[in-house]
C-alpha atoms as a PDB file:
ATOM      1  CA  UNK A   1       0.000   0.000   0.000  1.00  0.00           C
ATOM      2  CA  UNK A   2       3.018   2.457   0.764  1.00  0.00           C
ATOM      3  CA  UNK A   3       4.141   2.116  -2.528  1.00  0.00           C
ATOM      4  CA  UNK A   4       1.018   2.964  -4.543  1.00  0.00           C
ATOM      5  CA  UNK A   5       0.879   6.272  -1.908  1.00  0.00           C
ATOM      6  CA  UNK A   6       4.315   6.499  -2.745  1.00  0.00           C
ATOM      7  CA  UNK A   7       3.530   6.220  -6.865  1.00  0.00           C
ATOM      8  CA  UNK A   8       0.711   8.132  -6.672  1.00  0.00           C
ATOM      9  CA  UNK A   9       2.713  11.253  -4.776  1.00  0.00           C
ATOM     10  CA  UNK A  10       5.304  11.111  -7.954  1.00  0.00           C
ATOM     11  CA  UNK A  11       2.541  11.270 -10.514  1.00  0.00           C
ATOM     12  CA  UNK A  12       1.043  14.419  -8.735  1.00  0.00           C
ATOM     13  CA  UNK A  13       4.218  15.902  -8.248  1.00  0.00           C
ATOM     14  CA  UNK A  14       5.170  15.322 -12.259  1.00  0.00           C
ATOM     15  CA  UNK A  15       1.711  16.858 -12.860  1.00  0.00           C
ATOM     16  CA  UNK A  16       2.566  19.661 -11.288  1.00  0.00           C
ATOM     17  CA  UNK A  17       5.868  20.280 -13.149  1.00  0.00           C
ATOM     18  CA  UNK A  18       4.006  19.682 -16.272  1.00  0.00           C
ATOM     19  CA  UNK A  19       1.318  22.344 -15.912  1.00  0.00           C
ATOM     20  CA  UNK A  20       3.860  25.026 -14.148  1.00  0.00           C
ATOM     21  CA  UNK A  21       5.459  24.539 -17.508  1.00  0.00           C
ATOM     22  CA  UNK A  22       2.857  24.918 -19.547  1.00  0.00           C
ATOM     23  CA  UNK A  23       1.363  27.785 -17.983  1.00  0.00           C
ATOM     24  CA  UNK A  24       5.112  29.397 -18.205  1.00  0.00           C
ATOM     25  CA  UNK A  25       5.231  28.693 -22.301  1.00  0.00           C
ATOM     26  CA  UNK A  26       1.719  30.272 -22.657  1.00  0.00           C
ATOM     27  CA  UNK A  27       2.745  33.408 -20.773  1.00  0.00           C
ATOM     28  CA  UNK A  28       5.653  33.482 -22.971  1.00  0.00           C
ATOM     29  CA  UNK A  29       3.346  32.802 -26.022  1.00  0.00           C
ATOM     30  CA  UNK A  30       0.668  35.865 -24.755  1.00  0.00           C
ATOM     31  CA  UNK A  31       3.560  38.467 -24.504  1.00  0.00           C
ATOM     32  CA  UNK A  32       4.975  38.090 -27.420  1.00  0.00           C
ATOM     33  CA  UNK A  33       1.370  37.957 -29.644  1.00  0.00           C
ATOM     34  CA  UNK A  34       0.766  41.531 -27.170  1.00  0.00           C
ATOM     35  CA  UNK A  35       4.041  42.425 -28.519  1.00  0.00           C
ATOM     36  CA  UNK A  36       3.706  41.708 -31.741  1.00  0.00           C
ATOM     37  CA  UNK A  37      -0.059  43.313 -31.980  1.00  0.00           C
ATOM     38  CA  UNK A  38       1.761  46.531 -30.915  1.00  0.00           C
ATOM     39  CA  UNK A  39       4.184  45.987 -33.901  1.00  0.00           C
ATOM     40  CA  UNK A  40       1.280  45.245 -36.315  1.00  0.00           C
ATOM     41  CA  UNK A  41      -0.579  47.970 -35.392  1.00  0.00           C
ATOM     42  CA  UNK A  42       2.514  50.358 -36.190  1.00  0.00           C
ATOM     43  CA  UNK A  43       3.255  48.954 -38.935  1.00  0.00           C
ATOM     44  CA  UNK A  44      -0.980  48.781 -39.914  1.00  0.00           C
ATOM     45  CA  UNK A  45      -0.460  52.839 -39.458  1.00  0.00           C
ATOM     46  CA  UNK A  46       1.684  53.039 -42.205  1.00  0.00           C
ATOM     47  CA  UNK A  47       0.177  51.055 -44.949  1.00  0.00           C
ATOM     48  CA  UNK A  48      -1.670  53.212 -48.322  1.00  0.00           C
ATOM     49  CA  UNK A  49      -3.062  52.254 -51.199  1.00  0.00           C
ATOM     50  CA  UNK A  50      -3.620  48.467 -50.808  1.00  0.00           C
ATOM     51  CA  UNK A  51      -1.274  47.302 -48.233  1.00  0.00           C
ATOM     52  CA  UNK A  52      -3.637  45.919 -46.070  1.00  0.00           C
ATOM     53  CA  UNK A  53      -4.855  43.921 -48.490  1.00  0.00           C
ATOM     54  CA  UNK A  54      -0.916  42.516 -49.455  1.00  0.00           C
ATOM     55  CA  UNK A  55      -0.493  42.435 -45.777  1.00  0.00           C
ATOM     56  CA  UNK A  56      -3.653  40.381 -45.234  1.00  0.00           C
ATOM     57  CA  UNK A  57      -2.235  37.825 -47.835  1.00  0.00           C
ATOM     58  CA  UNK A  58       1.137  37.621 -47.015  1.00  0.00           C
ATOM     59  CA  UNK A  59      -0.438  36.676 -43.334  1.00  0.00           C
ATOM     60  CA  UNK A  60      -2.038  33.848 -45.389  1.00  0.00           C
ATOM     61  CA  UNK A  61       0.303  32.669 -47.390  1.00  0.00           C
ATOM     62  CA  UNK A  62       3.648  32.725 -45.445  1.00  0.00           C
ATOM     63  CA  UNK A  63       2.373  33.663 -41.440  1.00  0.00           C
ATOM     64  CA  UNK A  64       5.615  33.294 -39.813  1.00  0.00           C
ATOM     65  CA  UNK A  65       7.740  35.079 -42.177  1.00  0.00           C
ATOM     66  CA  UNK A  66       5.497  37.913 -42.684  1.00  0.00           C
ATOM     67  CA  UNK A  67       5.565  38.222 -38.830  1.00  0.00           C
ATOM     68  CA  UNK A  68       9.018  39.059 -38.599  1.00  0.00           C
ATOM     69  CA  UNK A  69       9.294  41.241 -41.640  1.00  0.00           C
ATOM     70  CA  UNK A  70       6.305  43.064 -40.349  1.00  0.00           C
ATOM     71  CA  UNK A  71       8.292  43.288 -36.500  1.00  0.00           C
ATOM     72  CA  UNK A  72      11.765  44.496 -38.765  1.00  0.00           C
ATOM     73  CA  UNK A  73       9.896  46.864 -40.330  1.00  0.00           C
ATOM     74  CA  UNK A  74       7.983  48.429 -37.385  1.00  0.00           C
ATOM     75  CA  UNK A  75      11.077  48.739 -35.269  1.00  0.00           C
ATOM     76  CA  UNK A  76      12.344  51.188 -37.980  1.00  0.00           C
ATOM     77  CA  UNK A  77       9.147  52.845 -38.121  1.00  0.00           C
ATOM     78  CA  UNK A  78       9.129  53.529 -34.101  1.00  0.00           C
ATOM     79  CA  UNK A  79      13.051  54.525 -34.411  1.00  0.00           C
ATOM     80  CA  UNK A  80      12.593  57.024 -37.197  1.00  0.00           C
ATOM     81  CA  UNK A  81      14.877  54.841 -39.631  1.00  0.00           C
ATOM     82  CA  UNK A  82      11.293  54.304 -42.017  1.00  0.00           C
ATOM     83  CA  UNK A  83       9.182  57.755 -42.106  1.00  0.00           C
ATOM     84  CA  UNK A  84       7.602  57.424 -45.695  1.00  0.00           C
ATOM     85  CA  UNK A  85       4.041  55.463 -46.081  1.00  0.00           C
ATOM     86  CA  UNK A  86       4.445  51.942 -47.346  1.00  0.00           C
ATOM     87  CA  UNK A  87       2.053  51.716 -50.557  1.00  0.00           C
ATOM     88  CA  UNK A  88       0.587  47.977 -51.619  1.00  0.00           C
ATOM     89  CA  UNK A  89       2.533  47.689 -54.834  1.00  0.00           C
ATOM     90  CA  UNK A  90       5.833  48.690 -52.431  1.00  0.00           C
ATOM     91  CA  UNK A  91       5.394  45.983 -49.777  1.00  0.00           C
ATOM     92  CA  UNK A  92       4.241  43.443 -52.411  1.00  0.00           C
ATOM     93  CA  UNK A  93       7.205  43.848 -54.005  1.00  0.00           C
ATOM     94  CA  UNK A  94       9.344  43.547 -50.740  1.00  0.00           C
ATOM     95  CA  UNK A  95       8.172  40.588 -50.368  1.00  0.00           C
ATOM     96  CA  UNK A  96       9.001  39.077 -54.333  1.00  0.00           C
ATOM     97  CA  UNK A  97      12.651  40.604 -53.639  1.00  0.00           C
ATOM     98  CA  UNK A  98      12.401  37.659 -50.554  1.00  0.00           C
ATOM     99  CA  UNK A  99      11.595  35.315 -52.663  1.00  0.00           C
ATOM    100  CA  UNK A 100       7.595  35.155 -51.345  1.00  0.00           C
ATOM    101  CA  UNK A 101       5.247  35.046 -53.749  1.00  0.00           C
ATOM    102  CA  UNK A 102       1.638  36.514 -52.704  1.00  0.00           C
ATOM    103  CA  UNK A 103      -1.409  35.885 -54.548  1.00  0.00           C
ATOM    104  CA  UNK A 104      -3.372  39.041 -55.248  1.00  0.00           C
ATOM    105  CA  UNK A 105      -6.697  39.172 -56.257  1.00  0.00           C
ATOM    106  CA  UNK A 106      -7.471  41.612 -59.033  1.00  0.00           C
ATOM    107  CA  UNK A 107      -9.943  42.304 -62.050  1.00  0.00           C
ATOM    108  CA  UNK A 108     -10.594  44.497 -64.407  1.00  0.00           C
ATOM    109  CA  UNK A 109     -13.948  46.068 -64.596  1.00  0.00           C
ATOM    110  CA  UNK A 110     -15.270  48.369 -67.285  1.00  0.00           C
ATOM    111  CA  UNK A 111     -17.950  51.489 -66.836  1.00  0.00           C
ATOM    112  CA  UNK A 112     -20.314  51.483 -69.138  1.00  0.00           C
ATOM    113  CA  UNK A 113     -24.121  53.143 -68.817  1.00  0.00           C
ATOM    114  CA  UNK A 114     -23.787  53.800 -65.573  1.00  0.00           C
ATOM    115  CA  UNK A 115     -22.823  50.151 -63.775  1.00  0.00           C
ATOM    116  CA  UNK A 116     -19.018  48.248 -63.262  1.00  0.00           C
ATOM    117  CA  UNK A 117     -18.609  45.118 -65.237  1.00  0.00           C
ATOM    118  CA  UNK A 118     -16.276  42.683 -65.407  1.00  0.00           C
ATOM    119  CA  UNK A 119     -13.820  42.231 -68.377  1.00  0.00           C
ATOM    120  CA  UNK A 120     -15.749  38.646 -68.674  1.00  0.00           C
ATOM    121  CA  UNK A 121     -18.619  39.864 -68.937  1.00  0.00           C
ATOM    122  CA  UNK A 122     -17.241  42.121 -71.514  1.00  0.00           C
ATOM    123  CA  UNK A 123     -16.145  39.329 -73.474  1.00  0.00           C
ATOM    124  CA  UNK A 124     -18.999  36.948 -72.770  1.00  0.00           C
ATOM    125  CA  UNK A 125     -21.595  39.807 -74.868  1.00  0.00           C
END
């Protein structure tokens, strides 16, 4: 019976070393998404044109990378380094100079008696 008590005590103890971890790594984890919400939101302030829509897909299509390139370039922004405003065709083509490719959606619409159409539709008449 002692040794069952005796078992029993070990497996509580290594549960508590387990979630004193964890808890620990998701701290860590919750600081640095705080910290890098302040850098997005920096960085966010100096988008034009269609950044946020190249931001938005770089976030899709390569998270991690994007992350840091977005935490680079809002460091410079805070130390006065980056002053201009970042325009979509800019950042989009940061990111090809990296070697990431982003998929942008675009179309071409027409005007025509008062209403936008798409070039398919165009061609479909």
């Amino acid at each position: 019976m002692d040794e069952s008590i005796e078992l029993k005590l070990l497996r509580l103890k290594k549960m508590k070393q387990m979630l004193a971890s964890k808890s620990i790594s998701d701290l860590k984890a919750s600081r640095e998404e705080e910290e890098f919400d302040k850098y997005l939101n920096v960085f966010r302030g100096s988008l034009t044109d269609r950044g946020e829509e190249v931001l938005e897909a770089a976030m899709r299509d390569y998270p991690e990378i994007t992350r840091k390139i977005v935490t680079v370039l809002a460091k410079k922004i805070m130390e006065g380094k980056l002053v201009d405003k970042i325009s979509g065709a800019e950042l989009l083509k940061l990111f090809e100079n990296l070697g990431l490719h982003i998929h942008i959606e675009t179309s071409i619409k027409y005007y025509k008696h008062g209403e936008y159409k798409s070039l398919s539709e165009l061609l479909r008449e």
